[in-house]
N, C-alpha and C. Protein backbone atom coordinates (compact mmCIF):
# COMPACT_ATOMS: atom_id res chain seq x y z
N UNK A 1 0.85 -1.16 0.00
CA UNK A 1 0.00 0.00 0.00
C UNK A 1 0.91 1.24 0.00
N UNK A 2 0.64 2.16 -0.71
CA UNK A 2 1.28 3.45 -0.56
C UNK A 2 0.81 4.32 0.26
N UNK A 3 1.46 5.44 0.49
CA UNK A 3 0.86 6.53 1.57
C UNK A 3 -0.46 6.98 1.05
N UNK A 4 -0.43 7.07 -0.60
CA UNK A 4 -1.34 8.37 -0.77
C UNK A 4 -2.87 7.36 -0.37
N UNK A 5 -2.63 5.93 -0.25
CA UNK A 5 -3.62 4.75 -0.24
C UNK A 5 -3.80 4.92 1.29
N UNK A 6 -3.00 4.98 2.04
CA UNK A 6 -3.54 4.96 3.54
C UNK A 6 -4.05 6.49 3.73
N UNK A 7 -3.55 7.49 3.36
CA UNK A 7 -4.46 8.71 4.01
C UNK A 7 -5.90 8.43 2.87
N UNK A 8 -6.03 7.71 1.75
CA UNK A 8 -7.00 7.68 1.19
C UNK A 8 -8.27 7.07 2.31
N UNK A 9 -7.60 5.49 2.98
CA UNK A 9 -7.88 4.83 4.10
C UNK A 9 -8.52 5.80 5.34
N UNK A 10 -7.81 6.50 5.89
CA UNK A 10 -8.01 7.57 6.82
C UNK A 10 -9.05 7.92 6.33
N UNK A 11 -9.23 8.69 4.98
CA UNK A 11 -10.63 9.45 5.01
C UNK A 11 -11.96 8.55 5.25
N UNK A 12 -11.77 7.54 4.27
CA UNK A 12 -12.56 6.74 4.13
C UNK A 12 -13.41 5.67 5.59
N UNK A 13 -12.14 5.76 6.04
CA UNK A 13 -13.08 4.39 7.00
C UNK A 13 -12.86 5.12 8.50
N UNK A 14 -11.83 6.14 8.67
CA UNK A 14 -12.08 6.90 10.01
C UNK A 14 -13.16 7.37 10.88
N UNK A 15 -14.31 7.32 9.98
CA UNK A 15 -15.53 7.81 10.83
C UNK A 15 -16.61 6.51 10.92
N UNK A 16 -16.21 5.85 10.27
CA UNK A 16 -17.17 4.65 10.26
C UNK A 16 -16.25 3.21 11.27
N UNK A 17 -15.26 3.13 11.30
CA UNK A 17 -14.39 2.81 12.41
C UNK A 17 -14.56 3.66 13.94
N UNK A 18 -14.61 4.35 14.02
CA UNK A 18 -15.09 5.33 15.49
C UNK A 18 -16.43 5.59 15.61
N UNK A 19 -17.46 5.29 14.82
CA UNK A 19 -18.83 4.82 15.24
C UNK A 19 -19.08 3.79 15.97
N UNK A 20 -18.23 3.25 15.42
CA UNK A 20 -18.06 1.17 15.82
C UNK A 20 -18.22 0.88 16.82
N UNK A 21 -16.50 1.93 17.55
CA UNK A 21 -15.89 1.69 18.23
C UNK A 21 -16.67 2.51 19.48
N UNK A 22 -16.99 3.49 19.30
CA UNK A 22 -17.94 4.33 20.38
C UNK A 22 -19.02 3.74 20.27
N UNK A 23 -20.24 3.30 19.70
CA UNK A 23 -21.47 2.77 20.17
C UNK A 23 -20.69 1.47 20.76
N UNK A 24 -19.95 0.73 20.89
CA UNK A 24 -19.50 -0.41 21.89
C UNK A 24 -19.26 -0.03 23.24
N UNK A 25 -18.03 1.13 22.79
CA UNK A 25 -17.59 1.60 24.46
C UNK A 25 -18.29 2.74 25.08
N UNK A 26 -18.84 3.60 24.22
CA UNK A 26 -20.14 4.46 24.97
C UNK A 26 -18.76 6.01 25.87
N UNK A 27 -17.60 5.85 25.46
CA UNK A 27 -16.52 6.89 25.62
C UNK A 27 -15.58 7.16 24.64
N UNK A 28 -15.77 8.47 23.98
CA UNK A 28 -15.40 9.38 22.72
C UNK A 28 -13.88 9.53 23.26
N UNK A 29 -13.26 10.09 23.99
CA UNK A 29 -11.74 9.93 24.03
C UNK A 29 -11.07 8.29 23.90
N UNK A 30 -11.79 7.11 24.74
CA UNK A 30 -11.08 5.75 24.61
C UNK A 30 -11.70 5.57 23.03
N UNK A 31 -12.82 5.79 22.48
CA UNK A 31 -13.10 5.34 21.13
C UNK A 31 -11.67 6.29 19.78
N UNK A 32 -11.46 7.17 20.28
CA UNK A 32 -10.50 7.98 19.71
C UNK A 32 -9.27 7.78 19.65
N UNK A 33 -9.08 6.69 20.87
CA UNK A 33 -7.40 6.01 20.92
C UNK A 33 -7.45 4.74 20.27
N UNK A 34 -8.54 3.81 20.37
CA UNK A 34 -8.51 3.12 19.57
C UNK A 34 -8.22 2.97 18.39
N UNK A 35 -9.10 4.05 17.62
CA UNK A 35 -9.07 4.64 16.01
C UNK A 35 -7.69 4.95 16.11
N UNK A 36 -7.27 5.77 16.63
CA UNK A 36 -5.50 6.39 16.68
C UNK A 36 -4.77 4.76 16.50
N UNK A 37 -4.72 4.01 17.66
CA UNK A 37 -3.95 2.82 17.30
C UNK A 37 -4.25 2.23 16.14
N UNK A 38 -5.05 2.29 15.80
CA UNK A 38 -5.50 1.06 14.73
C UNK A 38 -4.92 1.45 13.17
N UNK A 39 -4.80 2.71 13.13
CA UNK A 39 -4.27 3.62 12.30
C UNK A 39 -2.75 3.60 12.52
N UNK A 40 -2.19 3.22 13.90
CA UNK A 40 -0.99 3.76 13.90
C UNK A 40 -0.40 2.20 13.48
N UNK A 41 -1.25 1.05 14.06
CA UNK A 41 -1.11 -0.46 13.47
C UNK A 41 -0.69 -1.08 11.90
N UNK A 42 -1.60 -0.11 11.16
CA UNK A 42 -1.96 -0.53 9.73
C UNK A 42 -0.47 0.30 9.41
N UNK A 43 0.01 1.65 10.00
CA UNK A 43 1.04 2.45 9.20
C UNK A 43 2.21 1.55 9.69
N UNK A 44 2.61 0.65 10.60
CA UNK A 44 3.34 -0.21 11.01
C UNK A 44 3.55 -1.30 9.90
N UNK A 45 2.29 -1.50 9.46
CA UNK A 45 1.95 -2.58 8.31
C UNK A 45 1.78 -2.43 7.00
N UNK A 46 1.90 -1.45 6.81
CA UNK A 46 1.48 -1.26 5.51
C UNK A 46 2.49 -1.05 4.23
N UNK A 47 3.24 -1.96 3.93
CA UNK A 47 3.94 -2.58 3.27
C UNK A 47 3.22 -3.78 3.48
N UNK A 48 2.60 -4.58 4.10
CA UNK A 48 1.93 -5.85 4.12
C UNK A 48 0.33 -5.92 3.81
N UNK A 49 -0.33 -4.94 4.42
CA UNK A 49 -1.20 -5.43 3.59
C UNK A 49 -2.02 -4.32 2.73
N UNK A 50 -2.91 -4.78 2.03
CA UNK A 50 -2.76 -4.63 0.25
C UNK A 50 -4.47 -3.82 1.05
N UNK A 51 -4.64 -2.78 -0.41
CA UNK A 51 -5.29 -2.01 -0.15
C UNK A 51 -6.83 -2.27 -0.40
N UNK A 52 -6.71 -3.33 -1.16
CA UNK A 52 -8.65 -3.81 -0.79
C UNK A 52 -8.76 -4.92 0.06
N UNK A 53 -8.07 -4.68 1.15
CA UNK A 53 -8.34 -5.52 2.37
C UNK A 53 -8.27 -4.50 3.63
N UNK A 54 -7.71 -3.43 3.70
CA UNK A 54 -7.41 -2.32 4.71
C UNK A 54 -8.92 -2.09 4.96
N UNK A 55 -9.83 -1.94 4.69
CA UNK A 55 -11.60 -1.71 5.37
C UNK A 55 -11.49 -2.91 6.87
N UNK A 56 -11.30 -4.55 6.03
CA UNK A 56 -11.71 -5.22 6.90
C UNK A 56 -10.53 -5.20 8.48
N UNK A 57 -9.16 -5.09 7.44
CA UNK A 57 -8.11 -5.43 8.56
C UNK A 57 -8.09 -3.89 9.75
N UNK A 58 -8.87 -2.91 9.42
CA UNK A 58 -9.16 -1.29 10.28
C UNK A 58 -9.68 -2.13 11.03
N UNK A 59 -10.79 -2.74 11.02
CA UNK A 59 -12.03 -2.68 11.91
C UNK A 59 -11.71 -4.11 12.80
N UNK A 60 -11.04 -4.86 12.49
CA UNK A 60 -10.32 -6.34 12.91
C UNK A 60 -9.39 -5.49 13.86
N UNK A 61 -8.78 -5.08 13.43
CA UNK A 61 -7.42 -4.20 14.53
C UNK A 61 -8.97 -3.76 15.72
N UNK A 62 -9.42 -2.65 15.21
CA UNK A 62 -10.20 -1.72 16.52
C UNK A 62 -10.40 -2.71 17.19
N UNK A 63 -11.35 -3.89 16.75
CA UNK A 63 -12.00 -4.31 17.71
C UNK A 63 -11.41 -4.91 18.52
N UNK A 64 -9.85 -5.36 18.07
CA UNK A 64 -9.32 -6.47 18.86
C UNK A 64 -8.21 -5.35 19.55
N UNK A 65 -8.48 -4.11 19.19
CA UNK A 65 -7.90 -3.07 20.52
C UNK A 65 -8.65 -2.54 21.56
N UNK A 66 -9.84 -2.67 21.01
CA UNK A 66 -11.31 -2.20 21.90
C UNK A 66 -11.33 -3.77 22.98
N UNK A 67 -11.04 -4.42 22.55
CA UNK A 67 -11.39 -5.75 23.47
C UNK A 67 -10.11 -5.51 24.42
N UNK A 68 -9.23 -5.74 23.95
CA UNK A 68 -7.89 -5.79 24.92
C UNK A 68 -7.66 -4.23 25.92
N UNK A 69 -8.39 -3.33 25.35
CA UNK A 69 -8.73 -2.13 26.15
C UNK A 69 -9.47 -2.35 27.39
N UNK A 70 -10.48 -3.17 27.01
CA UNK A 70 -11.76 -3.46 28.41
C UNK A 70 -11.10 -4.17 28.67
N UNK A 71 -10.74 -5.52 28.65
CA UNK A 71 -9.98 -6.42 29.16
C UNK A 71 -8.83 -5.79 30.80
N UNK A 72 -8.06 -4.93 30.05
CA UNK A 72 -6.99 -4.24 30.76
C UNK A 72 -7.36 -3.23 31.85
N UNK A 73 -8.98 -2.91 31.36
CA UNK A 73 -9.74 -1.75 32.85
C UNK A 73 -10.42 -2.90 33.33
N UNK A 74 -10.94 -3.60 32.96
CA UNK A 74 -11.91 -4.49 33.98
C UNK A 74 -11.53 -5.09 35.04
N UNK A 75 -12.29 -4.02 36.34
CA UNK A 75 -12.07 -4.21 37.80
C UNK A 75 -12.62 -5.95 37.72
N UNK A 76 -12.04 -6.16 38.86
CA UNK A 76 -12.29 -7.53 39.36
C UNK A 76 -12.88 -7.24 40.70
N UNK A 77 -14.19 -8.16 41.14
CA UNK A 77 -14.90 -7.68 41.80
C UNK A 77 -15.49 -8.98 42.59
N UNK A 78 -15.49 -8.95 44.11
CA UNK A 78 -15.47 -10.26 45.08
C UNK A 78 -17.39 -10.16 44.97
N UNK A 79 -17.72 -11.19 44.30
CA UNK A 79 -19.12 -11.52 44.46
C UNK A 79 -19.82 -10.90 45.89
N UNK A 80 -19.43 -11.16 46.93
CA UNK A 80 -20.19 -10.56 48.32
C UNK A 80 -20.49 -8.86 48.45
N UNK A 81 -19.11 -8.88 47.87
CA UNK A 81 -19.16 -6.98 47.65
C UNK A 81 -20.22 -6.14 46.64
N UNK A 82 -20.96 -6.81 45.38
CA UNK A 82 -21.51 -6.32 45.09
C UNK A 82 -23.10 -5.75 45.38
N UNK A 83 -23.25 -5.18 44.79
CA UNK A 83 -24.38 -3.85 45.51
C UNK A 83 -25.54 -4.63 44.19
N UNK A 84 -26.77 -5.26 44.57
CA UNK A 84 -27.39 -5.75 44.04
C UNK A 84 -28.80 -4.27 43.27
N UNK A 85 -28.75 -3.39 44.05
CA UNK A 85 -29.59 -2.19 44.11
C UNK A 85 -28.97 -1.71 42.52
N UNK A 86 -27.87 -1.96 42.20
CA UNK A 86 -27.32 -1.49 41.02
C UNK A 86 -27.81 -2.02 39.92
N UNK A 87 -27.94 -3.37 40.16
CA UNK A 87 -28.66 -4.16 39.00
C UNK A 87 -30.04 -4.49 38.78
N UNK A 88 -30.46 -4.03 39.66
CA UNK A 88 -32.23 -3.77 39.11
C UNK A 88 -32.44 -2.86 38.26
N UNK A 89 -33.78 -3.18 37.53
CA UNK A 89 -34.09 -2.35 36.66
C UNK A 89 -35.56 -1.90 37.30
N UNK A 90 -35.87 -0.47 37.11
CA UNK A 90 -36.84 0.15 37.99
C UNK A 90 -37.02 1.60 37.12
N UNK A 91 -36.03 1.64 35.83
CA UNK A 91 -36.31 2.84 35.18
C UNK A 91 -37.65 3.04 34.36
N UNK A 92 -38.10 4.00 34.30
CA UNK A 92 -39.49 4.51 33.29
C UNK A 92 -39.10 5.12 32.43
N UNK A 93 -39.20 4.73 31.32
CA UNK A 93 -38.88 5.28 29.46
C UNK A 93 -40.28 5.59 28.98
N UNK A 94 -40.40 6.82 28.66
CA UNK A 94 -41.32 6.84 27.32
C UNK A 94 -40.96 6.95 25.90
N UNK A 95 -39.18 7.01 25.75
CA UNK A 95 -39.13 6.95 24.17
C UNK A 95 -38.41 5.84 23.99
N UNK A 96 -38.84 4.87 22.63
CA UNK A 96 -38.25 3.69 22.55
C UNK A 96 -36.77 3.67 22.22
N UNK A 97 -36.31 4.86 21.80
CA UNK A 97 -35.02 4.88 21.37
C UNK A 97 -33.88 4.57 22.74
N UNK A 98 -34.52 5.54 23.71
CA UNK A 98 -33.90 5.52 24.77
C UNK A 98 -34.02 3.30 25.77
N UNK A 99 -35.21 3.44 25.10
CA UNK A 99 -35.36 1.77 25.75
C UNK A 99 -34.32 0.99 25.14
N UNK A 100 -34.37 1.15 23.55
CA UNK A 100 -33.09 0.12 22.68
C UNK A 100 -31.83 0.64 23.14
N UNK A 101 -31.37 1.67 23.49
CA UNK A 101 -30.15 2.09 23.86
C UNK A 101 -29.29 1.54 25.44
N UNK A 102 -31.01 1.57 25.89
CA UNK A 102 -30.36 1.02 27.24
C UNK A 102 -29.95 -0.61 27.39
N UNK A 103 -30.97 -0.90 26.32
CA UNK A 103 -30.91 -2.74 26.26
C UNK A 103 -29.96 -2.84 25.65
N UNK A 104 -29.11 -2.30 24.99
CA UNK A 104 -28.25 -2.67 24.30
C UNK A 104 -27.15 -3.13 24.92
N UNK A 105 -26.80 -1.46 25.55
CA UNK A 105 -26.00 -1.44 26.74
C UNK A 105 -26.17 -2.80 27.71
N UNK A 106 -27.11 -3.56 27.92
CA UNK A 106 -26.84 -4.74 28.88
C UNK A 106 -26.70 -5.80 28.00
N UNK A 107 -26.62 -5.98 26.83
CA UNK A 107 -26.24 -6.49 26.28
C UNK A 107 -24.80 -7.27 26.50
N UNK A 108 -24.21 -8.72 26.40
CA UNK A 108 -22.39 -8.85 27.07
C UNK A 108 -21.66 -8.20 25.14
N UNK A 109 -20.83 -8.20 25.82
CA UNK A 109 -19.58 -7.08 24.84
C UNK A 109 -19.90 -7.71 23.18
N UNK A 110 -19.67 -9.31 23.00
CA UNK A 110 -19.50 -9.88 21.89
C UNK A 110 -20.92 -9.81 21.14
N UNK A 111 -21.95 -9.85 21.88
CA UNK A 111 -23.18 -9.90 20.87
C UNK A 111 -23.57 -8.73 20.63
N UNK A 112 -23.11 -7.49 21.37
CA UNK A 112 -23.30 -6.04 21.23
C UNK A 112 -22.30 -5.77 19.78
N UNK A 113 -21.37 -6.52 19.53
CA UNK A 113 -20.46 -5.88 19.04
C UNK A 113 -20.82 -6.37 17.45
N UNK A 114 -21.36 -8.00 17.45
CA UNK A 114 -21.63 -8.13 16.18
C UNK A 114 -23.49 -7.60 16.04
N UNK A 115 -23.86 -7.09 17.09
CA UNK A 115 -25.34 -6.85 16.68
C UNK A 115 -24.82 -5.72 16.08
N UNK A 116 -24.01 -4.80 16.29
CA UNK A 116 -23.97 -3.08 15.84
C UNK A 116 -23.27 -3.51 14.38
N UNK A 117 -22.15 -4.63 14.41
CA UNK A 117 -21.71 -4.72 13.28
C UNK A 117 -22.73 -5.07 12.25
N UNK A 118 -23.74 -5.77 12.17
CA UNK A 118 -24.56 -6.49 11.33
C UNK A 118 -26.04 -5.05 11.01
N UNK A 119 -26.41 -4.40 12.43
CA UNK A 119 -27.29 -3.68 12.14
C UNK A 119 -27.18 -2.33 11.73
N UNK A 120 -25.72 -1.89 12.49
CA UNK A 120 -25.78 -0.62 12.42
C UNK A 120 -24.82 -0.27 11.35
N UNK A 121 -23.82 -1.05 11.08
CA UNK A 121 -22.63 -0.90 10.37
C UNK A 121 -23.09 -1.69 8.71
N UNK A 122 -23.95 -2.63 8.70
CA UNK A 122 -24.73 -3.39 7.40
C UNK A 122 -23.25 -4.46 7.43
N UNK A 123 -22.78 -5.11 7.90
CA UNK A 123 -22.04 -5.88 7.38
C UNK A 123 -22.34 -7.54 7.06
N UNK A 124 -22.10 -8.00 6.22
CA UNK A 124 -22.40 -9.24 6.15
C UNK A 124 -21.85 -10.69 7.23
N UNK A 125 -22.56 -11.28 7.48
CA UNK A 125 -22.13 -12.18 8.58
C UNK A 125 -20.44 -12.92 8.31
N UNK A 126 -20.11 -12.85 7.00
CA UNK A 126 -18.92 -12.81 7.01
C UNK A 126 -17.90 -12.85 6.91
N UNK A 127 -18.19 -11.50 6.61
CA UNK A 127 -17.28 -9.49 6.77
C UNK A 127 -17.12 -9.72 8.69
N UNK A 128 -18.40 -9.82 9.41
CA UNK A 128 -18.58 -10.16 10.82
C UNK A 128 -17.59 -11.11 11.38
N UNK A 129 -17.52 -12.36 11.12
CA UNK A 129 -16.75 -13.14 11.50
C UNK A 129 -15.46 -13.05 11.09
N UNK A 130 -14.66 -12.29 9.86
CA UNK A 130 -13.29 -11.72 9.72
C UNK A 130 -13.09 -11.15 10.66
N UNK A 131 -13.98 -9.99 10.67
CA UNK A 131 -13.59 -9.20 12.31
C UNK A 131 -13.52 -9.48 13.62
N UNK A 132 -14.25 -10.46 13.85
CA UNK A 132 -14.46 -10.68 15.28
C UNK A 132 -13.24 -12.15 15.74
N UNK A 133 -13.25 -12.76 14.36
CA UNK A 133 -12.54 -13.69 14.28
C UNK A 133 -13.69 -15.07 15.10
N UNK A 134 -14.85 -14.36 14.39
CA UNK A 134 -15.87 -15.90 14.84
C UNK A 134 -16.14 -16.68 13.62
N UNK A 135 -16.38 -17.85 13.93
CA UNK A 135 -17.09 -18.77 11.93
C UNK A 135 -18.58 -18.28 12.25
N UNK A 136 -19.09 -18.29 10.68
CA UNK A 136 -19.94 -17.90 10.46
C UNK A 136 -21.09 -17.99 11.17
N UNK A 137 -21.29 -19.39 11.63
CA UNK A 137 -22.75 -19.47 12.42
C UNK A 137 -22.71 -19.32 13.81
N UNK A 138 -21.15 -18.75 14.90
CA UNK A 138 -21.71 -18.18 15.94
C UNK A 138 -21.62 -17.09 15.62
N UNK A 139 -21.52 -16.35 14.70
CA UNK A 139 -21.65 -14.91 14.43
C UNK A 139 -23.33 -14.89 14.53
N UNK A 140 -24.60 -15.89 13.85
CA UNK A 140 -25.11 -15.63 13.32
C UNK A 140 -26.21 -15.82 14.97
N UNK A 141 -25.47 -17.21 15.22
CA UNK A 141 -25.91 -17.34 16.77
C UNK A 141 -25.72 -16.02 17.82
N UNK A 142 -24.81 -15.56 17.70
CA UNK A 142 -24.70 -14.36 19.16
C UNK A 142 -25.61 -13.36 18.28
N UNK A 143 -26.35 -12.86 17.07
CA UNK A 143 -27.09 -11.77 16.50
C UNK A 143 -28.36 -12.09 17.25
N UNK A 144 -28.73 -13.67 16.94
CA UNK A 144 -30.03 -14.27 17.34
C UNK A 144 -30.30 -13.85 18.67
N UNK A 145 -29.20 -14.05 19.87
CA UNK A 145 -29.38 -13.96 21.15
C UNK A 145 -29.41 -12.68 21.54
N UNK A 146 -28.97 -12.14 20.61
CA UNK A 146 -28.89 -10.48 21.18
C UNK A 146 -30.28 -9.69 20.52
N UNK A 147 -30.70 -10.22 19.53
CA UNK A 147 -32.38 -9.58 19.27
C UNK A 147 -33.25 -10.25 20.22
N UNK A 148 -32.85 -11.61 20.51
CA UNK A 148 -34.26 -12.02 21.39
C UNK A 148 -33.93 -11.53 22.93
N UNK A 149 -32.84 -11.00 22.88
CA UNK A 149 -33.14 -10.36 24.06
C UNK A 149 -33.50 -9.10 24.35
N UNK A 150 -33.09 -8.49 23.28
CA UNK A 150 -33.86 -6.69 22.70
C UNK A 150 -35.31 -6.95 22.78
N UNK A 151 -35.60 -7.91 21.96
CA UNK A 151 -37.74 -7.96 21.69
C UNK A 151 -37.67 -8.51 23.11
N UNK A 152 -37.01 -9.37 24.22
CA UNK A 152 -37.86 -9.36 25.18
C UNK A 152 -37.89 -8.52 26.06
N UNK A 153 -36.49 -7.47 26.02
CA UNK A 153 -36.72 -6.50 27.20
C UNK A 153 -37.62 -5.39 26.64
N UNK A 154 -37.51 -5.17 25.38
CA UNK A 154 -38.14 -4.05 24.88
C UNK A 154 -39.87 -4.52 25.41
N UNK A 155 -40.32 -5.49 24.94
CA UNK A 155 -41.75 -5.89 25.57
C UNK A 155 -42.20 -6.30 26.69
N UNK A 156 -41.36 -6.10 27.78
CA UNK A 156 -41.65 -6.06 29.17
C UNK A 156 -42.57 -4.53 29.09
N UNK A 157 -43.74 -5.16 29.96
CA UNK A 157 -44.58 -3.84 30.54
C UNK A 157 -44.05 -2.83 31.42
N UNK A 158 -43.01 -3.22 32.22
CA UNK A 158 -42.17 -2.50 33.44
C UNK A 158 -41.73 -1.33 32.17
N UNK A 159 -41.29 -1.63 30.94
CA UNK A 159 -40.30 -0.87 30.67
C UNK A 159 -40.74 -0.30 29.58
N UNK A 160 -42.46 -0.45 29.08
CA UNK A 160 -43.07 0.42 28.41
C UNK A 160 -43.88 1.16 29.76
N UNK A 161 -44.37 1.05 30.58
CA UNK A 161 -45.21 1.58 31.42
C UNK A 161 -44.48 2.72 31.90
């Protein structure tokens, strides 16, 4: 790949790479270092790889810097110590956007990550599994588990009422 091919890269997939990466982590400075590494990864690499593959290998890097990011903050936490008052749900929504946003959010990391990839990003199941580095049908399996758990929290009465 040449330079004028990676700042071409930059324009191209920089904002659609930091969508990704922020609707996962839900924080615009860590979604911003990510994008920074992943960019600073590919310019490390790029003599290696070839320029109609740089879309998939951007978003393969983020995610697997976005993972090793949480990985590296995630407190560890003695079961007795936790505060159960935290994990109830007791909120009142009247707009559904705000309901899918929140379900999402409880969503675990991997089915959040290929639900946004598949719904929000349009990618094919797998384009999905390059990135995530899953085969095709638990890609297709963690989508399944992560809508039926959207339609069931979304249709709880608690959380239309």
């Amino acid at each position: 790949m040449t330079v004028d091919q990676y700042n071409e890269c930059v324009d191209k997939f920089a904002d659609n790479v930091y969508r990704f990466i922020l609707k996962s982590i839900r924080n615009e400075e860590k979604a911003k270092d990510v994008v920074q590494d992943s960019y600073e990864k590919l310019w490390l690499k790029i003599e290696t790889v070839t320029f109609d593959k740089v879309k998939s290998y951007l978003f393969t890097t983020a995610y697997h810097t976005m993972i090793d990011m949480i990985r590296h903050e995630k407190p560890t936490t003695d079961f007795e110590t936790i505060n159960q008052e935290e994990f109830i749900h007791n909120d009142q929504f009247t707009d559904l956007n705000d309901i899918l946003h929140n379900a999402i959010k409880r969503l675990p990391e991997i089915q959040r990550s290929v639900l946004l990839l598949r719904d929000y990003e349009g990618y094919s199941y797998e384009e999905i599994g390059s990135i995530t580095g899953l085969n095709e049908s638990q890609v297709k399996v963690y989508i399944f588990r992560a809508r039926s758990f959207l339609k069931n929290y979304i249709v709880k009465l608690e959380t239309i009422i």
